[in-house]
N, C-alpha and C. Protein backbone atom coordinates (compact mmCIF):
# COMPACT_ATOMS: atom_id res chain seq x y z
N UNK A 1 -0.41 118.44 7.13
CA UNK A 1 -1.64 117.68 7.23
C UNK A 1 -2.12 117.28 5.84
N UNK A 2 -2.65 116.20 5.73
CA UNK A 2 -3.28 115.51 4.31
C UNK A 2 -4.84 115.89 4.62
N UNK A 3 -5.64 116.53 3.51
CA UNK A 3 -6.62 116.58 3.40
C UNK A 3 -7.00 115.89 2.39
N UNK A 4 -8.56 115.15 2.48
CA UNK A 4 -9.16 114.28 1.84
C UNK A 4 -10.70 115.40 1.46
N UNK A 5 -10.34 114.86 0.61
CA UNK A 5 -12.33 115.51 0.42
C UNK A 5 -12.99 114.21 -0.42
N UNK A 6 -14.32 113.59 0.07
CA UNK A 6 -15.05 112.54 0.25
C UNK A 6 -16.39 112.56 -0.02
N UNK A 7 -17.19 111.66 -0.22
CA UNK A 7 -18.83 111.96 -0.25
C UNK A 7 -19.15 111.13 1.03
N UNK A 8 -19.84 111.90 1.83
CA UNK A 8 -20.32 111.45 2.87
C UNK A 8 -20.74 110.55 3.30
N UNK A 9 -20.62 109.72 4.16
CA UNK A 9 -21.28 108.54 4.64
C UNK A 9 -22.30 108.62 5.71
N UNK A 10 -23.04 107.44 6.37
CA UNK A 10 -23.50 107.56 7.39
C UNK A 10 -23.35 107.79 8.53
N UNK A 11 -21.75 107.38 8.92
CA UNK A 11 -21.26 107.57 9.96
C UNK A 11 -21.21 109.15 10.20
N UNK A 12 -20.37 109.20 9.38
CA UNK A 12 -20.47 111.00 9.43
C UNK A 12 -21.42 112.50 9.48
N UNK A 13 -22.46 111.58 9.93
CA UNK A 13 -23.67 112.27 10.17
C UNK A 13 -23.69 112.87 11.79
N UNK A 14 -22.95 112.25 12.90
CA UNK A 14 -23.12 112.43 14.49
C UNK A 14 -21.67 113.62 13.79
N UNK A 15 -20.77 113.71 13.17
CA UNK A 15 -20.21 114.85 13.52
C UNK A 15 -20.42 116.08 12.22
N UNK A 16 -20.72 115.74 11.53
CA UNK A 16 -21.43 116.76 10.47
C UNK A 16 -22.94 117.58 11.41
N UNK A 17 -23.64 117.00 12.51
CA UNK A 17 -24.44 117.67 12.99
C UNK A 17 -23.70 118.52 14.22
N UNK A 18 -22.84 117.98 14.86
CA UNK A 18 -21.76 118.98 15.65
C UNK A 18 -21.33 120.13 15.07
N UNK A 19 -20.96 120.24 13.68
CA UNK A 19 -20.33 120.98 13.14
C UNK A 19 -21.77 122.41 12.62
N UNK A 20 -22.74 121.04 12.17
CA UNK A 20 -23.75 122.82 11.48
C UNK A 20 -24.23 123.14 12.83
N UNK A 21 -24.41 122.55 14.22
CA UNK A 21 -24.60 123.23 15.57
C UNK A 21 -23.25 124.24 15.97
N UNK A 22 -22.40 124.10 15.62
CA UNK A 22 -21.14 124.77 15.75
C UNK A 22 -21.56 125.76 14.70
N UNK A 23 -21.94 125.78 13.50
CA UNK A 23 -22.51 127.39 12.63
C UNK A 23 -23.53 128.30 13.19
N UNK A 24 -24.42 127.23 13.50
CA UNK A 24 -25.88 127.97 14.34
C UNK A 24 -24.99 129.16 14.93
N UNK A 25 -24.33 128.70 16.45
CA UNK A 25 -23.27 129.08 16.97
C UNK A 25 -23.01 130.84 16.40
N UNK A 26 -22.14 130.28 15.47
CA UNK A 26 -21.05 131.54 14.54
C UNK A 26 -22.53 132.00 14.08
N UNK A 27 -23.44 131.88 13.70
CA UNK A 27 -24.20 132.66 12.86
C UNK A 27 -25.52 133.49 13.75
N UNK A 28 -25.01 133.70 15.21
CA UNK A 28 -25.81 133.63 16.51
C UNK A 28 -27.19 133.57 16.69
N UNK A 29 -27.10 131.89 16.48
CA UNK A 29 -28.59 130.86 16.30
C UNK A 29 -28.69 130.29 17.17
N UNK A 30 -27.57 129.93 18.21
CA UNK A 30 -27.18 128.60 19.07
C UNK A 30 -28.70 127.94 19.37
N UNK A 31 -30.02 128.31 19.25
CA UNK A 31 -30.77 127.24 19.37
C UNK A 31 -31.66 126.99 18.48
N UNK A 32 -31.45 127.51 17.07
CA UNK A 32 -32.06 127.12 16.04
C UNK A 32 -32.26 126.00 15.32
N UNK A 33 -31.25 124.80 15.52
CA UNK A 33 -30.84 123.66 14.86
C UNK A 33 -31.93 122.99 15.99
N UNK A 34 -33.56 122.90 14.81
CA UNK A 34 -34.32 121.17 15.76
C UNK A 34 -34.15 120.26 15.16
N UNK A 35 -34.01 120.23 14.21
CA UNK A 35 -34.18 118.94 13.35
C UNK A 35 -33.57 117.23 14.11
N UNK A 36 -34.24 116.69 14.39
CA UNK A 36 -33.98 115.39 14.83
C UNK A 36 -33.11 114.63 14.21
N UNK A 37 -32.67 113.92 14.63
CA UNK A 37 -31.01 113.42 14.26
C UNK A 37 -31.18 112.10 13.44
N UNK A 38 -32.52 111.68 13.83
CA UNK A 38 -33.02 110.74 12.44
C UNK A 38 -33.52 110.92 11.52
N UNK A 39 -34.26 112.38 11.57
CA UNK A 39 -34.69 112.72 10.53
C UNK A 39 -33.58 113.45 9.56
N UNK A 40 -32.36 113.85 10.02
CA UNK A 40 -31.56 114.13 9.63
C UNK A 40 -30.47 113.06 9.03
N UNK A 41 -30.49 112.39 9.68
CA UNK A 41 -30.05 111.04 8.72
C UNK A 41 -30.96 110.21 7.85
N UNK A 42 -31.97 109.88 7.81
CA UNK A 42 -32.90 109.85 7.10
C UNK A 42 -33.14 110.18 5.85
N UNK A 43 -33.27 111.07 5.70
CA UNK A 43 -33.06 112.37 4.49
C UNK A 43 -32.13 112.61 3.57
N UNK A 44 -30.45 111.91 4.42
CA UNK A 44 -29.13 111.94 3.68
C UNK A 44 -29.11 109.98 3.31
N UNK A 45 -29.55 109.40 3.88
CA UNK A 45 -29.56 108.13 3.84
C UNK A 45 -30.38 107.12 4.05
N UNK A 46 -31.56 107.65 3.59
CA UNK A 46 -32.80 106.96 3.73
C UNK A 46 -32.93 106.00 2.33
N UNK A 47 -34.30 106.04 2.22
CA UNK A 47 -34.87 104.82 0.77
C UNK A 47 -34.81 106.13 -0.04
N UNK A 48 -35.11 107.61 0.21
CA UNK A 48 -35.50 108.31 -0.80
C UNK A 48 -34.70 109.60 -0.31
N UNK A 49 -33.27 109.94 -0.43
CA UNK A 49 -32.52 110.70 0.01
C UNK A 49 -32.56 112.29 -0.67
N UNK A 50 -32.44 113.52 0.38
CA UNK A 50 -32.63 114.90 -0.31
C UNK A 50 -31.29 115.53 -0.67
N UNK A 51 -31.08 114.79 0.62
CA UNK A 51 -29.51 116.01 0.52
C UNK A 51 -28.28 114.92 0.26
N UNK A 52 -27.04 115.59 -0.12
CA UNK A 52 -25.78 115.11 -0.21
C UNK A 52 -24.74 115.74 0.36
N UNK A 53 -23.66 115.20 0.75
CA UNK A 53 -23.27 116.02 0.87
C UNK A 53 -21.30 115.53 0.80
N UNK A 54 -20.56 116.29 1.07
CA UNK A 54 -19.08 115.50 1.04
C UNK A 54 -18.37 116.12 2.26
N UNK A 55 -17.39 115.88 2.49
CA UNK A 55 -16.55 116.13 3.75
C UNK A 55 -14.48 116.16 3.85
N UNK A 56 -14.51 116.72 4.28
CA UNK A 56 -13.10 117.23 4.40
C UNK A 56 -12.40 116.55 5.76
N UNK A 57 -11.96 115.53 4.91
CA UNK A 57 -11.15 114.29 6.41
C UNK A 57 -9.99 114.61 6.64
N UNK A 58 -8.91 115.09 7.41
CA UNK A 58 -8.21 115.20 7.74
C UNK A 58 -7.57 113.92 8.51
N UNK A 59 -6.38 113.19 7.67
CA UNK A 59 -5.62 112.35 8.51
C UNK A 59 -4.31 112.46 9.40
N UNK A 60 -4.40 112.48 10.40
CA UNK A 60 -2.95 112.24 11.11
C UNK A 60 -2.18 111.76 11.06
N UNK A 61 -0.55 112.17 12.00
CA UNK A 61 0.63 110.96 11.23
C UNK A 61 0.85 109.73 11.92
N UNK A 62 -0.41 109.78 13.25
CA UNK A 62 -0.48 108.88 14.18
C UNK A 62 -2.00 107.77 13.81
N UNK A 63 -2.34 108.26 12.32
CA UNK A 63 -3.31 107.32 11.70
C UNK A 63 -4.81 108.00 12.40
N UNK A 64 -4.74 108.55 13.14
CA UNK A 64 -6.24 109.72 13.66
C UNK A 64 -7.07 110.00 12.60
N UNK A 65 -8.14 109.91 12.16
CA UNK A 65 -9.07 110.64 11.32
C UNK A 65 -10.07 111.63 12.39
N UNK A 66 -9.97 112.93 11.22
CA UNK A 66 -11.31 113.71 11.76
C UNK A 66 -11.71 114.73 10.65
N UNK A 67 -13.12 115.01 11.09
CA UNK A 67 -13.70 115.85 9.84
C UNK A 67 -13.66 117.26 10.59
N UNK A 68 -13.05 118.69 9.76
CA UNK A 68 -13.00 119.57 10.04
C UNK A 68 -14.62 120.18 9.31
N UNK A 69 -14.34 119.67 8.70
CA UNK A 69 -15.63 120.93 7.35
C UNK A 69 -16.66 119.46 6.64
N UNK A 70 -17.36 120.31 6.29
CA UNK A 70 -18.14 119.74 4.63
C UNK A 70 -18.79 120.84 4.45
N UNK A 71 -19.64 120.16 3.25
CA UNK A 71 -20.83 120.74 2.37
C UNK A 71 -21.43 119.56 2.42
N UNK A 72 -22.81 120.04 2.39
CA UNK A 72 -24.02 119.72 2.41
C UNK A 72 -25.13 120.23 0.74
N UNK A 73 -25.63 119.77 0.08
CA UNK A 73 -26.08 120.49 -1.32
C UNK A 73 -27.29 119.34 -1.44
N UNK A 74 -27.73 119.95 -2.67
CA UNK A 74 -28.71 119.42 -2.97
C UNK A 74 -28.87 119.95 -4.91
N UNK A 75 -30.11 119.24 -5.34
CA UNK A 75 -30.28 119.67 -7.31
C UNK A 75 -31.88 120.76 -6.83
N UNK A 76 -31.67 121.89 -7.47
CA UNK A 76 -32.74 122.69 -7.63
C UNK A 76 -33.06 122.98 -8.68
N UNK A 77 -34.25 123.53 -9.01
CA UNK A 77 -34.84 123.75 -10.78
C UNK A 77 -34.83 125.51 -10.32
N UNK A 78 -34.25 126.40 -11.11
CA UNK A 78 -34.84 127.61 -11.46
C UNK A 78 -35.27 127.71 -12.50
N UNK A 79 -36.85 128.40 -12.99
CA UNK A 79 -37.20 128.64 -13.87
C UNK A 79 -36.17 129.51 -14.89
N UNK A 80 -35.97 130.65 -14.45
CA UNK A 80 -34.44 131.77 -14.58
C UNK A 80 -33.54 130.68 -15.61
N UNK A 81 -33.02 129.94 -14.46
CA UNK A 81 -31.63 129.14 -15.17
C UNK A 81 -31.47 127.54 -15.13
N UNK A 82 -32.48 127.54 -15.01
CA UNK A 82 -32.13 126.03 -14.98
C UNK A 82 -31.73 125.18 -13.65
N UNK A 83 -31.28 123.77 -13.91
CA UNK A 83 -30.99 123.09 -12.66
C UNK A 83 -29.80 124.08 -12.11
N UNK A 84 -29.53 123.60 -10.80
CA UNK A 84 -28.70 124.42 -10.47
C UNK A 84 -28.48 123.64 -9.00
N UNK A 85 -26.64 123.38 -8.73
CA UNK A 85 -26.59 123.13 -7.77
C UNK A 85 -26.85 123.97 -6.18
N UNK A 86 -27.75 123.72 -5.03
CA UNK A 86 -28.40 124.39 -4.17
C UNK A 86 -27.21 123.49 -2.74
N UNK A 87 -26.15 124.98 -2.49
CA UNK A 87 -25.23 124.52 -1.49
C UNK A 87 -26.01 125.24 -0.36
N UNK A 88 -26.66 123.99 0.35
CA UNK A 88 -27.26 124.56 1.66
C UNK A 88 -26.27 125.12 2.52
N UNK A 89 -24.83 124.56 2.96
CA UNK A 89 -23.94 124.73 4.02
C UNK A 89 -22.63 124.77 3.60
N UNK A 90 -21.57 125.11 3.58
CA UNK A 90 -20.31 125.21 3.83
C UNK A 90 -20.12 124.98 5.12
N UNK A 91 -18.99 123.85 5.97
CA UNK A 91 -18.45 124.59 7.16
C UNK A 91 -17.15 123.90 7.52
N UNK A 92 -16.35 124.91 7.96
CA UNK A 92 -15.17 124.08 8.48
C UNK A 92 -15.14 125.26 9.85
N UNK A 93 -14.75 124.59 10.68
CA UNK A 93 -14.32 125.02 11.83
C UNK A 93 -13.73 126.11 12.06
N UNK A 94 -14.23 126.31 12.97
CA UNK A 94 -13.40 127.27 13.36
C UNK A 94 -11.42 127.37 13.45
N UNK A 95 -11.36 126.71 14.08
CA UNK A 95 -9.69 126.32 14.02
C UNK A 95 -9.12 125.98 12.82
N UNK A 96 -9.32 125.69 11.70
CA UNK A 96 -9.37 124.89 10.70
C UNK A 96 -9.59 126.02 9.13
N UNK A 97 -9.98 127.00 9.50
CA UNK A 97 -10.44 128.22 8.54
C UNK A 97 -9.51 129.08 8.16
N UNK A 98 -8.86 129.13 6.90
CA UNK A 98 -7.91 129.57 6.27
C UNK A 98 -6.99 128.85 5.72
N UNK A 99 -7.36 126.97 5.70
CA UNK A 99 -5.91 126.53 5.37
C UNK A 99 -6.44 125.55 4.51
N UNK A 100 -7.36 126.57 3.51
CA UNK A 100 -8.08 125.53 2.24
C UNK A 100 -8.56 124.58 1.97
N UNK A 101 -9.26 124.24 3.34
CA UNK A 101 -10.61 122.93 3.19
C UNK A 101 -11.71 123.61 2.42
N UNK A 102 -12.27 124.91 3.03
CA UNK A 102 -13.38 125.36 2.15
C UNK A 102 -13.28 125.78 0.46
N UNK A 103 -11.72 126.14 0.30
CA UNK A 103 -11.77 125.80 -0.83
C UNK A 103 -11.64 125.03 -2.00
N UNK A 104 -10.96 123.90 -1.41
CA UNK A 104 -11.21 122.36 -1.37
C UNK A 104 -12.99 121.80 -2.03
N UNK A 105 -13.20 122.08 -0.64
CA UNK A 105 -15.31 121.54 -0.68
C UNK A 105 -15.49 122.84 -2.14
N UNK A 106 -15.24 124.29 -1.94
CA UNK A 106 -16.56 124.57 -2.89
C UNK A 106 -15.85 124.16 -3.93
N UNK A 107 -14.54 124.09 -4.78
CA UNK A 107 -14.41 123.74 -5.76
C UNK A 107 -14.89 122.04 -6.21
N UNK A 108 -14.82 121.36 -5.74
CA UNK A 108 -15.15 119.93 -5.43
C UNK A 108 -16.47 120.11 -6.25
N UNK A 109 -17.60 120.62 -5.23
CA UNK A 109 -19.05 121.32 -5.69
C UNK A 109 -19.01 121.77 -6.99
N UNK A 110 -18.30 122.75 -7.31
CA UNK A 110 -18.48 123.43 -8.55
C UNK A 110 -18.13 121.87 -9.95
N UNK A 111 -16.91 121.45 -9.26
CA UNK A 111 -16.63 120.47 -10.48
C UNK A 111 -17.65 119.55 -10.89
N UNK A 112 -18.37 119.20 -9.80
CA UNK A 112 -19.72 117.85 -9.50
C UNK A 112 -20.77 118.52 -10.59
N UNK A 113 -21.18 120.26 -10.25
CA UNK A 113 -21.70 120.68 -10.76
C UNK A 113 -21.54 120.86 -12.48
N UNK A 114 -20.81 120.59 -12.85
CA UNK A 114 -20.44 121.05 -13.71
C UNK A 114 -20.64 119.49 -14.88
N UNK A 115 -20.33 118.34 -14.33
CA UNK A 115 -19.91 117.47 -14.85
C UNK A 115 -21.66 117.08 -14.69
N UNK A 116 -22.44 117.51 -14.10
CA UNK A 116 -23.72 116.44 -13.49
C UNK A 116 -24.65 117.55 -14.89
N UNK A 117 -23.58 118.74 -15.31
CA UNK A 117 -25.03 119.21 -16.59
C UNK A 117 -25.43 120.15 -15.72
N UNK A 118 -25.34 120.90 -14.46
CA UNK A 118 -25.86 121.68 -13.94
C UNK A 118 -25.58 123.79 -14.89
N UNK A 119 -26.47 124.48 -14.65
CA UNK A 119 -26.05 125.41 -15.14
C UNK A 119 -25.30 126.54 -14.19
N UNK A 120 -25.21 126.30 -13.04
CA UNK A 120 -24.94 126.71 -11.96
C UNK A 120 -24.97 126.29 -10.26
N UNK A 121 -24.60 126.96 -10.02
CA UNK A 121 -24.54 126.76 -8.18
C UNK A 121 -24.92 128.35 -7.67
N UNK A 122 -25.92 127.96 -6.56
CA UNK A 122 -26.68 129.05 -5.88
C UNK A 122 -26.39 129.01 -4.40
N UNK A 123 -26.46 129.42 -3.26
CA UNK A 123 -26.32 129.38 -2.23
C UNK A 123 -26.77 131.09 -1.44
N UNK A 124 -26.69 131.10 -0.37
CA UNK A 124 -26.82 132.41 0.49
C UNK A 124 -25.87 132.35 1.31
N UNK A 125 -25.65 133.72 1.90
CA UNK A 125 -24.47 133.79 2.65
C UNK A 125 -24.96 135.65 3.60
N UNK A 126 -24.79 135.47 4.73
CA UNK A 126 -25.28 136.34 5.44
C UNK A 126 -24.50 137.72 5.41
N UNK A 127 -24.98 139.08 5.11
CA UNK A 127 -24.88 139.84 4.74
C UNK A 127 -23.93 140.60 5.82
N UNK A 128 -23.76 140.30 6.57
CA UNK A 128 -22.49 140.38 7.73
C UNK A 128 -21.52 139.57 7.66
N UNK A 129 -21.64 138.42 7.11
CA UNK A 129 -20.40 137.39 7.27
C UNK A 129 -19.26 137.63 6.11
N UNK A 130 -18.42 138.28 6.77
CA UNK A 130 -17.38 139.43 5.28
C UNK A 130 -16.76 138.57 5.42
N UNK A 131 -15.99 137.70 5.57
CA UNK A 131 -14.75 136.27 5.05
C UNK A 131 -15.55 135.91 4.12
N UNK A 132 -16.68 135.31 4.42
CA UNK A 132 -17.00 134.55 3.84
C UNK A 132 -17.79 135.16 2.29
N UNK A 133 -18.20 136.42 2.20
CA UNK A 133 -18.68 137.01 1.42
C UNK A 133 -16.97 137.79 0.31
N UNK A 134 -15.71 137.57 1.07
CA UNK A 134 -14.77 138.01 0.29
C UNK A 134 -13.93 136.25 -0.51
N UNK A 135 -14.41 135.31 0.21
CA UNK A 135 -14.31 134.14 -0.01
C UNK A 135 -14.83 133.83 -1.58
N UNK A 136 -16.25 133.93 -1.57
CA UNK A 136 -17.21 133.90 -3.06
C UNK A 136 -16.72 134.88 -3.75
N UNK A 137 -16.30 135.82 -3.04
CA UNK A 137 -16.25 137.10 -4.33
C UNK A 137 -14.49 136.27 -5.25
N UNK A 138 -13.90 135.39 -4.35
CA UNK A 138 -12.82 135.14 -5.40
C UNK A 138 -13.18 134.04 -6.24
N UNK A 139 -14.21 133.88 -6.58
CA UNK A 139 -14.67 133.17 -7.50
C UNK A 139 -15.52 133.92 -8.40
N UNK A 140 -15.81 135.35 -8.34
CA UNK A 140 -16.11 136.27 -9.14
C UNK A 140 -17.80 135.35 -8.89
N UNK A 141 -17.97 135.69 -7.65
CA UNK A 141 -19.78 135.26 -7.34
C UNK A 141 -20.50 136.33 -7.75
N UNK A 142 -21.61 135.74 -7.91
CA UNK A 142 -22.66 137.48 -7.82
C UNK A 142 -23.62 137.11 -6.68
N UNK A 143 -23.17 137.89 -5.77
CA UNK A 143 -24.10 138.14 -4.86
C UNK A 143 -24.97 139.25 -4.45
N UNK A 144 -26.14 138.52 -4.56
CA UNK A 144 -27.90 139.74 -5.52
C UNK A 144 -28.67 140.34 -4.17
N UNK A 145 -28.51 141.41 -4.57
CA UNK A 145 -29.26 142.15 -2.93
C UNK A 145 -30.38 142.19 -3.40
N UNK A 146 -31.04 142.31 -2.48
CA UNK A 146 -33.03 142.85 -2.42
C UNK A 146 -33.18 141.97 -2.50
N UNK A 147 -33.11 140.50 -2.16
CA UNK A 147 -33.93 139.19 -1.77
C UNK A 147 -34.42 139.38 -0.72
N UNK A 148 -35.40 138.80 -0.20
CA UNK A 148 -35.83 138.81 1.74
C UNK A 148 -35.91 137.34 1.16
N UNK A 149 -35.61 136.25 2.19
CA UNK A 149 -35.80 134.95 2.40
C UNK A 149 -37.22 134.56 2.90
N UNK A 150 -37.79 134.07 2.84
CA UNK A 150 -39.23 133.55 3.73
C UNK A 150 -39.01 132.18 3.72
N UNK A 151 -40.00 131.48 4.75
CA UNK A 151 -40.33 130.07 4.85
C UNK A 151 -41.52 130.46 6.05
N UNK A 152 -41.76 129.35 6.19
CA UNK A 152 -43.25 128.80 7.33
C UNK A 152 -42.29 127.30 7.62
N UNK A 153 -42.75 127.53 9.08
CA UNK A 153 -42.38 126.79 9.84
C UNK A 153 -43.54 125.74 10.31
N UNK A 154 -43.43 124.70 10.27
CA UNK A 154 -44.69 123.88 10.68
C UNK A 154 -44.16 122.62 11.14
């Protein structure tokens, strides 16, 4: 299989939202994802866009395209360290996990990061999810206990 890794388009928004409903899923949320599907495109492709993100296309030898994975990110300020790239999502599929799309996307990320002046890349990763927490660790991550997350919902 040929893998592509890409910056996202618009189109790719109806299956990039399949896919983070497919994490909800794995991360046992299945009905956490409200966000409206225009406001969700909107946001990636509006007049005044938040997020970015790129994608992992997989072509066939019968000319088929499909997206297994992306990332999703965004630019954050830490006082601490500076800008810093903020990877909201990783995801590749389920079927699709182990055969180096995700490491594909985060290196991709890291390079963007790197070249855009960033001093880093931050992200979370759930304290049960051991692939994925032995995944970062081969990039010699530091992942910092005693955070609690908060937000308000409104």
């Amino acid at each position: 299989m040929k893998f592509t890794i890409r910056e996202a388009e618009i189109n790719d928004c109806e299956r990039m939202m399949e896919l983070i409903k497919e994490l909800a899923i794995f991360e046992k949320e299945p009905d956490a994802v409200t966000v409206p599907f225009n406001h969700f495109v909107k946001c990636g492709f509006g007049p005044s866009p938040i997020w970015k993100a790129i994608v992992a296309e997989i072509e066939e030898p019968d000319g088929n395209r499909w997206i297994p994975g992306f990332a999703i990110y965004y630019s954050r300020y830490s006082t601490w360290k500076g800008k810093r790239l903020y990877l909201e999502d990783l995801i590749v599929t389920e079927e699709m996990r182990g055969k180096g799309l995700g490491k594909l996307l985060f290196e991709w990320l890291i390079d963007k990061a790197k070249q855009l002046g960033y001093t880093g890349m931050t992200w979370q990763v759930l304290d049960w999810n051991q692939p994925a927490i032995d995944f970062y660790k081969k990039y010699n991550a530091n992942l910092e206990p005693g955070w609690l997350n908060g937000n308000i919902q409104f």
